[in-house]
Protein backbone atom coordinates (compact mmCIF):
# COMPACT_ATOMS: atom_id res chain seq x y z
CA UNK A 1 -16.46 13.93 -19.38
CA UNK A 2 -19.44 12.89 -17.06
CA UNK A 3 -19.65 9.09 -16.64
CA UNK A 4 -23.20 7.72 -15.04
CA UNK A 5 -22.95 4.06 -13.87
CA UNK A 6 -26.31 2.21 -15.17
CA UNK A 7 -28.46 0.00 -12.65
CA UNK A 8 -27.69 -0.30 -9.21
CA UNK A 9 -23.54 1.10 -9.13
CA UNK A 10 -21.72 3.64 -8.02
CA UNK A 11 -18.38 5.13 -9.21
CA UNK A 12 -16.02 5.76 -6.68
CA UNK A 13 -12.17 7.46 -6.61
CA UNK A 14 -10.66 5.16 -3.58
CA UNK A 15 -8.29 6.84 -1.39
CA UNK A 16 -4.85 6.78 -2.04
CA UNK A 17 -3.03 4.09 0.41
CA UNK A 18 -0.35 5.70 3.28
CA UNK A 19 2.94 6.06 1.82
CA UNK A 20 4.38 7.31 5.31
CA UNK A 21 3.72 7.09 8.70
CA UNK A 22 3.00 9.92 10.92
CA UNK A 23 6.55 9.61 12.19
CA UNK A 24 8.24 10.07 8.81
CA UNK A 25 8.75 6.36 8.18
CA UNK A 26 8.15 5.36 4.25
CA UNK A 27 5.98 2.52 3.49
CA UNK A 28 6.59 0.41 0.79
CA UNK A 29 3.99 -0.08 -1.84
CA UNK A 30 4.10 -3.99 -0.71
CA UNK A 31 3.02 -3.43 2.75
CA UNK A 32 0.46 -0.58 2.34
CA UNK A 33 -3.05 -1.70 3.51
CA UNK A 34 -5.22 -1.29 0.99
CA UNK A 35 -8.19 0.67 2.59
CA UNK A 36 -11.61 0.25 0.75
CA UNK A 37 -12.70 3.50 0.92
CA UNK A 38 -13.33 6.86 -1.33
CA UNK A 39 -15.51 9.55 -2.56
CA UNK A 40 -18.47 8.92 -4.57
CA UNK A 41 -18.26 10.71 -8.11
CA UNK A 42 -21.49 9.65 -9.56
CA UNK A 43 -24.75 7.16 -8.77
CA UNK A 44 -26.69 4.98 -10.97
CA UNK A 45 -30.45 4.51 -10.01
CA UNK A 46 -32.58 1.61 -8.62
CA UNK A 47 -34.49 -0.54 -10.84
CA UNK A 48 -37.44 1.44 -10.59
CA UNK A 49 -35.47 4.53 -11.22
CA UNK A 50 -35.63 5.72 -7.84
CA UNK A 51 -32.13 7.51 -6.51
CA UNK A 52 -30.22 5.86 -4.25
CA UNK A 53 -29.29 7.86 -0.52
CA UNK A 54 -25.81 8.66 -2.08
CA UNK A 55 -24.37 11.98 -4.04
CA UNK A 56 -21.35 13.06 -5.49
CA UNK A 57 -18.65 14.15 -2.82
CA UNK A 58 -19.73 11.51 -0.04
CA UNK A 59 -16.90 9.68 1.68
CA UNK A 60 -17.75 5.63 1.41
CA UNK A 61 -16.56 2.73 3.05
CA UNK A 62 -16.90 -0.65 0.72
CA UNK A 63 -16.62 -3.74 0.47
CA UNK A 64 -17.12 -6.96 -2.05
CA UNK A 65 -15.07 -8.47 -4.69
CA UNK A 66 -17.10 -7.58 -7.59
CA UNK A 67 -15.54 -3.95 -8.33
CA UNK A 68 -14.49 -3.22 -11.64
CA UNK A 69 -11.16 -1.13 -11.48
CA UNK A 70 -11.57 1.29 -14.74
CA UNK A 71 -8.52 4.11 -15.43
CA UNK A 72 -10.20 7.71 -16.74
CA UNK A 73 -8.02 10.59 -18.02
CA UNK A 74 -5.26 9.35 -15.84
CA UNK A 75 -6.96 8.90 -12.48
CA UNK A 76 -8.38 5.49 -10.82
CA UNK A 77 -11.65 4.84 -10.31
CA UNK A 78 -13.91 2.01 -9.60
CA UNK A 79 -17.63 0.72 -10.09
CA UNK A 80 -19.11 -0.56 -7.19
CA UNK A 81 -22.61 -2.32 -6.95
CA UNK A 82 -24.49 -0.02 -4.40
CA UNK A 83 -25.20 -3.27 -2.11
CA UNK A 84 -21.85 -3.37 -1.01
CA UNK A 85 -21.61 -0.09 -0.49
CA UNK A 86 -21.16 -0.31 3.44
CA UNK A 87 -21.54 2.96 5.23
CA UNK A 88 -21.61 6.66 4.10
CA UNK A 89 -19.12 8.58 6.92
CA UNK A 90 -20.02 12.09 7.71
């Protein structure tokens, strides 16, 4: 199934929270931080129908309260708006 976000979003799979430490220590689900970032699956367009500077496979951070948490063949994703969209890491 290929799912294109309309307007300015952008579909992203976070990244799974730490369960352990690097020591071996378990983390329960209750103190896991909750890191806002994740791979880009697929970009919308601008208004004008320009692209926007991202692609499928870049690692995001992001930010905002506006995403929309959606569930897709049994994996977690979520729509973004592209302005908070903070920083593409390479």
């Amino acid at each position: 199934m290929t799912i294109i976000p309309i307007g300015e979003r952008v579909l992203i799979r976070p990244k799974e929270a730490e369960e352990k430490t690097k020591s071996g220590i378990y983390i329960p689900e209750t103190a896991q931080e909750k890191k806002k970032e994740g791979t880009v699956v697929s970009v919308g367009t601008r208004d004008d129908g320009t692209a926007l500077p991202l692609k499928p496979g870049d690692h995001v951070i992001y930010g905002g309260y506006s995403a929309d948490k959606v569930e897709i063949e049994s994996e977690n994703y979520v729509f973004v708006p592209f302005k908070d969209v903070l920083a593409k890491i390479e």
